[in-house]
Protein backbone atom coordinates (compact mmCIF):
# COMPACT_ATOMS: atom_id res chain seq x y z
CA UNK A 1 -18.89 65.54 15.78
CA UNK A 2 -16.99 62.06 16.54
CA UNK A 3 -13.97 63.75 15.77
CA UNK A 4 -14.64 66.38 18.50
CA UNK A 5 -16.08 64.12 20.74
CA UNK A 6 -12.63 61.81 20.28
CA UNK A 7 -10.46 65.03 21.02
CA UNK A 8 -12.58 65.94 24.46
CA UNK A 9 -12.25 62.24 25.70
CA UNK A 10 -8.35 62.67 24.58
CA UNK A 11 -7.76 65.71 26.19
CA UNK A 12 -9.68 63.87 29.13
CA UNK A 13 -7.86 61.00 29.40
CA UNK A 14 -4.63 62.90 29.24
CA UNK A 15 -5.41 65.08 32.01
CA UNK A 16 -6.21 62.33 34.47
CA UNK A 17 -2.48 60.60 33.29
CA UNK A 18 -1.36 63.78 34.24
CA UNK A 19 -2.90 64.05 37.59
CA UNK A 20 -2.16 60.52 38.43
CA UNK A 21 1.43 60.49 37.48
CA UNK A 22 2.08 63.88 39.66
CA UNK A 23 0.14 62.47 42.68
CA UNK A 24 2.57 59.13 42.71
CA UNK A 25 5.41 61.27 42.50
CA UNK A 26 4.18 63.50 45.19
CA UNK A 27 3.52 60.81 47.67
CA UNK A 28 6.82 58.89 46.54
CA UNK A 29 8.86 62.42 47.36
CA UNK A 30 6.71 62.69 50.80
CA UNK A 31 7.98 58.78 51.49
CA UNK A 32 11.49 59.56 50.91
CA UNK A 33 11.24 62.91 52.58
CA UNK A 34 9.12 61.40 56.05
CA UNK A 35 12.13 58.47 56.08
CA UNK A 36 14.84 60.87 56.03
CA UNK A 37 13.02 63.28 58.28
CA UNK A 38 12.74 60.36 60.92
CA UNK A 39 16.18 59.50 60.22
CA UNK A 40 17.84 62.47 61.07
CA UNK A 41 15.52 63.09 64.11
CA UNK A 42 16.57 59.63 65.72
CA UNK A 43 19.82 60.82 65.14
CA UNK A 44 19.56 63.98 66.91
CA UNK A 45 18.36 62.03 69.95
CA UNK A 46 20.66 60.29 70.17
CA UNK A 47 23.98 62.38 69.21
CA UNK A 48 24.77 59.83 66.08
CA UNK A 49 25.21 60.39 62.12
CA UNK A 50 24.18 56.84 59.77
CA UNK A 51 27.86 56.41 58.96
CA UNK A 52 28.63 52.44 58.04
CA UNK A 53 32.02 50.84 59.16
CA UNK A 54 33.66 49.37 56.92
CA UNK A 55 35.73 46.94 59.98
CA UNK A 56 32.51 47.13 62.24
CA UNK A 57 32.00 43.18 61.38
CA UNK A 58 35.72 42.37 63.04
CA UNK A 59 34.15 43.23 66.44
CA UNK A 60 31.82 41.64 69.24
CA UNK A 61 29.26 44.10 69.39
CA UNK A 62 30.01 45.51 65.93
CA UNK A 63 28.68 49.49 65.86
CA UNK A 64 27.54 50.59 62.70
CA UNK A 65 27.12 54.25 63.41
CA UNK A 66 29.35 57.16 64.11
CA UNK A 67 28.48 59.00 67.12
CA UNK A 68 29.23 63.26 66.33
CA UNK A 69 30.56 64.22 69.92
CA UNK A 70 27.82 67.44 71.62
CA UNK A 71 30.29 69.30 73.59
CA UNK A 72 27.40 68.73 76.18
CA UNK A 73 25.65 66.07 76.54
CA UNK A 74 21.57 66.73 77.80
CA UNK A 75 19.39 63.45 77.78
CA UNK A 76 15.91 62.87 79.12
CA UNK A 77 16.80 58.97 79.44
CA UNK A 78 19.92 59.60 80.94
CA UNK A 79 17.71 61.27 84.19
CA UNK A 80 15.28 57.95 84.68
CA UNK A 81 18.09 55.83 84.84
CA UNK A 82 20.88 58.04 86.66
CA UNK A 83 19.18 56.40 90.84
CA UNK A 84 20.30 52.84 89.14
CA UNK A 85 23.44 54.02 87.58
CA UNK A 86 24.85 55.92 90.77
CA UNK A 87 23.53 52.67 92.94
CA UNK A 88 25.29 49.66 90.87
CA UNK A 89 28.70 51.79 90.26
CA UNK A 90 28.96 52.48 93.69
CA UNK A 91 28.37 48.96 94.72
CA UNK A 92 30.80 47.69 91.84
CA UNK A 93 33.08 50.85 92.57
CA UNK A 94 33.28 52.07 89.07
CA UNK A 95 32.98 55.93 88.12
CA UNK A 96 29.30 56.34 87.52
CA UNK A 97 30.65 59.01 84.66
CA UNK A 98 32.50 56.30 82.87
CA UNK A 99 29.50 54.06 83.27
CA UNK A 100 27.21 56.64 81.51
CA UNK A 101 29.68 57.08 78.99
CA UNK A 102 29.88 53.57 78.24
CA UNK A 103 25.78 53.27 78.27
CA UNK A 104 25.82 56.26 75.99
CA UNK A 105 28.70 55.00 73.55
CA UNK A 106 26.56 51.66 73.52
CA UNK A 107 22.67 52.05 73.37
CA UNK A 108 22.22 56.06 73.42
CA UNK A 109 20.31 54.97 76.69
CA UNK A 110 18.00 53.01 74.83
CA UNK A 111 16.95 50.22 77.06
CA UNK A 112 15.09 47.96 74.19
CA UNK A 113 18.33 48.40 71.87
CA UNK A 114 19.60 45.17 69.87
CA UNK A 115 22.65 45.23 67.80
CA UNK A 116 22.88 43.27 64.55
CA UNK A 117 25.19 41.16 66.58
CA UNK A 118 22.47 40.45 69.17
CA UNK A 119 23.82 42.35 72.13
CA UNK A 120 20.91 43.91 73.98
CA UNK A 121 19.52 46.91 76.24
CA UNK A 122 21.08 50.06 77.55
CA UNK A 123 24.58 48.47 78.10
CA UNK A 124 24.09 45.95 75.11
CA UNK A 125 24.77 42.68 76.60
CA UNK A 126 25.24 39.43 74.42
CA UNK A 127 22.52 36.90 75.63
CA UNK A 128 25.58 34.30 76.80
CA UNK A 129 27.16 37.11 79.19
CA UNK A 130 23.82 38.36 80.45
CA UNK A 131 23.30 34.11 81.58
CA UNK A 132 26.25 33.99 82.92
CA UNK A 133 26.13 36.96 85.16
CA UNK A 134 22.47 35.87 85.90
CA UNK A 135 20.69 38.57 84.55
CA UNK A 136 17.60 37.38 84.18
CA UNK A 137 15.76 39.97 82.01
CA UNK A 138 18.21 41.35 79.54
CA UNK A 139 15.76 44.20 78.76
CA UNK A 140 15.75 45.24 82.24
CA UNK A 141 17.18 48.54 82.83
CA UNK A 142 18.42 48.08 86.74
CA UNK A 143 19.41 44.64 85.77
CA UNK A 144 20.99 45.15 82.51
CA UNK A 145 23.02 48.25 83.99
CA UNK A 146 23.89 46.65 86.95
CA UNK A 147 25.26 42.76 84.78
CA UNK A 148 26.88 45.18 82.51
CA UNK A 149 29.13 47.31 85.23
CA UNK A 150 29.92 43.92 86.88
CA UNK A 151 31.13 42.61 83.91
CA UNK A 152 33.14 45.82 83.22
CA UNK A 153 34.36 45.62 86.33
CA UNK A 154 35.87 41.39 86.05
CA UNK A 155 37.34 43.14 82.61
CA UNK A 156 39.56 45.69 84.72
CA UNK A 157 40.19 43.23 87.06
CA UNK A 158 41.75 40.65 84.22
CA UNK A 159 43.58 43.51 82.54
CA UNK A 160 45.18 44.78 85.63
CA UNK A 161 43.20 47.93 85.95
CA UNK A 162 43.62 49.12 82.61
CA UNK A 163 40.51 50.86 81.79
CA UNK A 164 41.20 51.16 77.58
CA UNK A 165 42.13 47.23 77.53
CA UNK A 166 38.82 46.93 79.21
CA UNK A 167 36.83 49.00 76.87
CA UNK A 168 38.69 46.93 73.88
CA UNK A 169 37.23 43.42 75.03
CA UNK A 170 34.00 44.90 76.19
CA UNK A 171 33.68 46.12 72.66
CA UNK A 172 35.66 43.31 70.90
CA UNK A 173 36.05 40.39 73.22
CA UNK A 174 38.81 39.52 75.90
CA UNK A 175 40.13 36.51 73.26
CA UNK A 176 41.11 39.38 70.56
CA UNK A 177 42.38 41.52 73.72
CA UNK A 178 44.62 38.62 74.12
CA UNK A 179 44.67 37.66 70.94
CA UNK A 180 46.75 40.60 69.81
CA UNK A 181 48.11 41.39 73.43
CA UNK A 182 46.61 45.21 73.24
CA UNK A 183 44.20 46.98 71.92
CA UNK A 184 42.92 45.04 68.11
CA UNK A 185 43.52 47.01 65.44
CA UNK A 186 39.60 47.47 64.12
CA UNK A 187 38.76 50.68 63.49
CA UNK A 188 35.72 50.44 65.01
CA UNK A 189 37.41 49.05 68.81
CA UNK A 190 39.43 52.24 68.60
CA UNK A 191 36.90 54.37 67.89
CA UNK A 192 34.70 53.06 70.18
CA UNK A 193 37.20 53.64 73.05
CA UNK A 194 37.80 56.96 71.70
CA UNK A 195 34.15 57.38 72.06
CA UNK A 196 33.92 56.27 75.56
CA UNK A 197 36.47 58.48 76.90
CA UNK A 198 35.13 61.53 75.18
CA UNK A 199 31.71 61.32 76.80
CA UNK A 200 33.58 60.31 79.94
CA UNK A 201 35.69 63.63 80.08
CA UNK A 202 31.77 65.46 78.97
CA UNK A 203 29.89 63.78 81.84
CA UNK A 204 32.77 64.55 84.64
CA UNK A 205 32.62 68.23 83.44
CA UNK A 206 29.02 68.27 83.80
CA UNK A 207 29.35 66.65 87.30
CA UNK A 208 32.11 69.02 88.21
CA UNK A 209 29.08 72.52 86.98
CA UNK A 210 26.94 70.40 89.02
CA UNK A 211 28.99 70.20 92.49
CA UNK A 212 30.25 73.75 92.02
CA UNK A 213 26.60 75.34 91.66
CA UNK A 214 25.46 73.11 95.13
């Protein structure tokens, strides 16, 4: 009878391991799966694959990801802040396509965005060039857009109009701009510029569909 008894409470006891062992792994796999689930959709939103850089620390603003070019580019964000956009680059005179491209290659048009670096908001200002073009609230989209395309805008002006030099010390500072008298040779500056000018060419095309169907 004890005998018995002990092989019921075994059998027992083993079942419940059993259950409790497969309902950690189950809710481990559902942690791992939700993550990389949320992962990917961020990623969809905003056009980018998690893809490190190795030279991304050489860089001001330093861009971890690698952005996989849409051959069009469609953007709910992009909509709520095109008014401001179209305003500041025409006051600044500065292609509102290149400034979108530049927002997009930057933030995604996320206006709360922080780089590990600290730059901030849609056009990801560092906190020392947001003072000293007086923004005020860095998190501010009209404010942020319109400090970032002034700054843009003194950076074409000190490298005699040339728009890539300008994208290279927006991205890596003007000292390395000067520094190496060009372009710096970090992967991730190139890329970035590379970047830029891709979604520039996209958003002019989409401008173009747009003037031709009016």
């Amino acid at each position: 009878m004890d005998k018995h008894i002990s092989g019921q409470i075994l059998a027992v006891v083993t079942i419940h391991f059993f259950f409790i062992f497969t309902l950690v792994l189950g809710i481990s796999y559902l942690r791992e799966y939700s993550l990389e689930t949320d992962v990917q959709v961020i990623g969809s939103t905003l056009g980018i694959s998690q893809v490190a850089d190795p030279q991304s620390s050489e860089g001001e603003t330093g861009a971890t990801i690698a952005y996989n070019i849409p051959s069009r580019i469609k953007h709910k964000k992009e909509r709520r802040f095109h008014p401001i956009i179209i305003q500041e680059a025409k006051r600044y005179k500065v292609d509102p396509c290149l400034v979108k491209a530049i927002i997009m290659a930057e933030s995604g048009y996320n206006p709360k965005a922080i780089s590990k670096r600290g730059a901030k908001g849609l056009m990801q200002l560092m906190p020392s060039t947001a003072e000293a073009l007086g923004v005020e609230d860095i998190f501010n989209p009209k404010q942020n857009i319109s400090g970032g395309i002034r700054y843009f805008k003194q950076l074409v002006k000190r490298f005699d109009g040339n728009v890539k030099l300008a994208l290279a010390a927006y991205n890596a500072g003007s000292q390395k701009v000067r520094h190496y008298q060009g372009i710096p040779p970090f992967k991730s500056t190139k890329y970035y510029i590379q970047k830029v000018f891709k979604y520039y060419e996209l958003y002019k095309d989409q401008s173009a569909e747009k003037l031709d169907k009016a």
